[in-house]
Protein backbone atom coordinates (compact mmCIF):
# COMPACT_ATOMS: atom_id res chain seq x y z
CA UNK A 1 8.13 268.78 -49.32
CA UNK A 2 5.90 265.88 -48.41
CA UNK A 3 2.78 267.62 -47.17
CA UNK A 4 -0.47 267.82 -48.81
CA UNK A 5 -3.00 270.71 -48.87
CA UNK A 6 -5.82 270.48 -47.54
CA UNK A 7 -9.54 273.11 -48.21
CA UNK A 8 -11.54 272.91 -44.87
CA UNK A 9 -14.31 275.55 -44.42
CA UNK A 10 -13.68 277.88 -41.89
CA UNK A 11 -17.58 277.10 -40.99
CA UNK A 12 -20.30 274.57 -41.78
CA UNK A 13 -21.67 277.96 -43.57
CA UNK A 14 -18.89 278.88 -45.52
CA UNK A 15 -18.59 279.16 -49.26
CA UNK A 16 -16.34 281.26 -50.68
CA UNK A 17 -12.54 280.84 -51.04
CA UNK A 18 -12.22 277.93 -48.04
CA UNK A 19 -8.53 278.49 -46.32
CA UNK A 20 -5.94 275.89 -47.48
CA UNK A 21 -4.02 274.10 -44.40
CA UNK A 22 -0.75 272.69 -45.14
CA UNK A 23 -0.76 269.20 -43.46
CA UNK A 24 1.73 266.38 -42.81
CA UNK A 25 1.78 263.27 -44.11
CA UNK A 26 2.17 260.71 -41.30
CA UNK A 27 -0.54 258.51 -39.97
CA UNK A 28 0.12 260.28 -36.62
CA UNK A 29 0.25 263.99 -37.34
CA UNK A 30 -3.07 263.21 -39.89
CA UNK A 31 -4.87 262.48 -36.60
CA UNK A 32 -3.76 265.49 -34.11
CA UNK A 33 -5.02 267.18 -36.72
CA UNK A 34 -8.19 265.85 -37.26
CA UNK A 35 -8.59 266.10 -33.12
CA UNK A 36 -7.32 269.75 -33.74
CA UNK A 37 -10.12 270.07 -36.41
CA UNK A 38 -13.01 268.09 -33.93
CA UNK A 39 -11.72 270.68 -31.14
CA UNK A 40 -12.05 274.02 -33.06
CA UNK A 41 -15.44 272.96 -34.39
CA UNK A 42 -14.41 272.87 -38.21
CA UNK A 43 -15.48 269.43 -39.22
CA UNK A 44 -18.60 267.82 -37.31
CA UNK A 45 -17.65 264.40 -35.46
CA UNK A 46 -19.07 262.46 -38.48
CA UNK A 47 -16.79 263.56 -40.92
CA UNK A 48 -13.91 262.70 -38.51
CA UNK A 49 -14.94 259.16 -37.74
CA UNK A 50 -15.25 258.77 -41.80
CA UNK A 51 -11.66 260.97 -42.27
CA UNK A 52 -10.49 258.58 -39.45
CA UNK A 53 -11.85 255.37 -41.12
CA UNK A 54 -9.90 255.93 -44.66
CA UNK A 55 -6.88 256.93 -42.35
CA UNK A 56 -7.14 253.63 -40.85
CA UNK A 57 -7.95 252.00 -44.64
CA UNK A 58 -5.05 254.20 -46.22
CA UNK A 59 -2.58 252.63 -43.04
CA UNK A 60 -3.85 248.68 -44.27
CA UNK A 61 -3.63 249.43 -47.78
CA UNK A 62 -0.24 250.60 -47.16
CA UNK A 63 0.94 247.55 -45.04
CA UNK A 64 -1.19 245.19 -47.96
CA UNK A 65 0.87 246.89 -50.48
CA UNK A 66 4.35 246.03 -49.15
CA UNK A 67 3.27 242.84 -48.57
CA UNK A 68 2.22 242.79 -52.14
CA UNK A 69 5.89 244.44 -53.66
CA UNK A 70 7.55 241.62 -51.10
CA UNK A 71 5.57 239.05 -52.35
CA UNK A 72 6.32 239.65 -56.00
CA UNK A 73 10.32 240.32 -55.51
CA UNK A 74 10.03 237.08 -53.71
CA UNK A 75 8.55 235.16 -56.95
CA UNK A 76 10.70 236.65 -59.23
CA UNK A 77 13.67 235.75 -57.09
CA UNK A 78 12.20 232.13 -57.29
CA UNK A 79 10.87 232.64 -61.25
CA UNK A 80 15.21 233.63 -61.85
CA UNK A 81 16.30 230.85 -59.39
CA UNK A 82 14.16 228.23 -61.33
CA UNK A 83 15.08 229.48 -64.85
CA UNK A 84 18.62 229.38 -63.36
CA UNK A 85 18.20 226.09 -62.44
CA UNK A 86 16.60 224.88 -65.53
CA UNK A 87 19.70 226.31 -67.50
CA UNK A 88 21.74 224.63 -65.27
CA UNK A 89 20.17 221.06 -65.42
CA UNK A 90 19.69 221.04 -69.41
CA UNK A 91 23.27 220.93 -69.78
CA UNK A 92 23.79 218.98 -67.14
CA UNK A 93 21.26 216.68 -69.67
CA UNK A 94 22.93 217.37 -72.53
CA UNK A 95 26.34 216.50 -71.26
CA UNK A 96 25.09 212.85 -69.95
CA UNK A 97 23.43 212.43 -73.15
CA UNK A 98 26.52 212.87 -74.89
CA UNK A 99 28.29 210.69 -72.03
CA UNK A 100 25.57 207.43 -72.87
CA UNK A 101 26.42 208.09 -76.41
CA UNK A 102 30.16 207.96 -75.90
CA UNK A 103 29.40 204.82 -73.55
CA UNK A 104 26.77 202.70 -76.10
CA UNK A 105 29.96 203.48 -78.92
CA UNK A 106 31.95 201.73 -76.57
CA UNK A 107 30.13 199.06 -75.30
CA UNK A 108 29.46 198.41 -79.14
CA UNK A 109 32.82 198.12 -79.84
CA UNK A 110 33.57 196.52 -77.11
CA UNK A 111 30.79 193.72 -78.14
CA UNK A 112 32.10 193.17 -81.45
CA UNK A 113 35.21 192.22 -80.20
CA UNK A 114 36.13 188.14 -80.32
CA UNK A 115 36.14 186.99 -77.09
CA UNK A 116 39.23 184.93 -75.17
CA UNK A 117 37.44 181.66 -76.06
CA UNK A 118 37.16 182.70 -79.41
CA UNK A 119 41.25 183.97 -79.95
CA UNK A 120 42.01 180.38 -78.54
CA UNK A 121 39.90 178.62 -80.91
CA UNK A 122 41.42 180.60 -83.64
CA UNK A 123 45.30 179.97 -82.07
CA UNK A 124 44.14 176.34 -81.53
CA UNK A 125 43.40 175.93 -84.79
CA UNK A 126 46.19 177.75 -86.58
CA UNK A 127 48.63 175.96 -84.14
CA UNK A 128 46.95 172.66 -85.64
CA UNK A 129 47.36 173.64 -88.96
CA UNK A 130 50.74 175.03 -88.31
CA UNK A 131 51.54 171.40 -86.43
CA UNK A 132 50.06 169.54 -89.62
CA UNK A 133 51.88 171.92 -92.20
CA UNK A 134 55.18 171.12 -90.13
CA UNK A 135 54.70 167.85 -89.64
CA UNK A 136 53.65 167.02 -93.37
CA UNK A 137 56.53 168.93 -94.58
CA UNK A 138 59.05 166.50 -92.59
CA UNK A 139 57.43 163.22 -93.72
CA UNK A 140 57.59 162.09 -90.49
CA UNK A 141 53.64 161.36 -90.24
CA UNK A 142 53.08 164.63 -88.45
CA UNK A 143 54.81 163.86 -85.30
CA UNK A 144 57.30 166.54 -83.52
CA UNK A 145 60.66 165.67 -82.10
């Protein structure tokens, strides 16, 4: 039920069979009962202070330790956004790569190709040979009417 037990002696003297207390668990009910303990004389003032002391390291422990479970759901929120984000860029990578490749085929092609000053060299010189065929067919000495 969230309470812990607790065996104080009755006395400093006490041996047998100490009486169990059933105690709370907050930081704030621990210490009315330690004053409740100081009052009715069944702990001395020095084991307060030191019951009062791990109290105190038991309440930074606690606040360390969220900080802690906070800290770590943080990074592995950041660890799942990153591998996220690697995922993401690799194909984003891959699908350029395959983009330049696509491209290089292209430009490739595209270099091969005769260029306009190379068609009209080719035209000019079929049309001359076309012009000489025609013309030397005729026997008029080449000429066109």
């Amino acid at each position: 039920s969230g309470r812990l037990l607790l065996c104080l002696p009755a006395t400093a003297t006490a041996t047998a069979n100490p009486p169990l207390r059933d105690l709370p668990t907050s930081h704030e009910d621990f210490q009315e009962e330690l004053a409740t303990l100081l009052l009715t004389n069944a702990l001395p003032q020095s084991s307060i202070t030191a019951l009062q002391n791990l109290l105190r390291e038991n309440a930074t422990l606690k606040e360390k330790n969220a900080k802690l479970k906070s800290l770590l759901g943080r990074s592995a929120k950041a660890q799942r956004d990153a591998k996220n984000e690697l995922e993401s860029m690799k194909k984003s990578y891959e699908a350029s790569r395959a983009e330049v490749e696509r491209l290089e085929k292209r430009v490739e092609v595209l270099a091969n190709r005769p260029t306009h000053m190379d068609l009209l060299a080719d035209f000019e010189t079929n049309f001359d040979r076309a012009l000489l065929s025609i013309g030397g067919g005729s026997g008029k000495g080449g000429k066109l009417q």
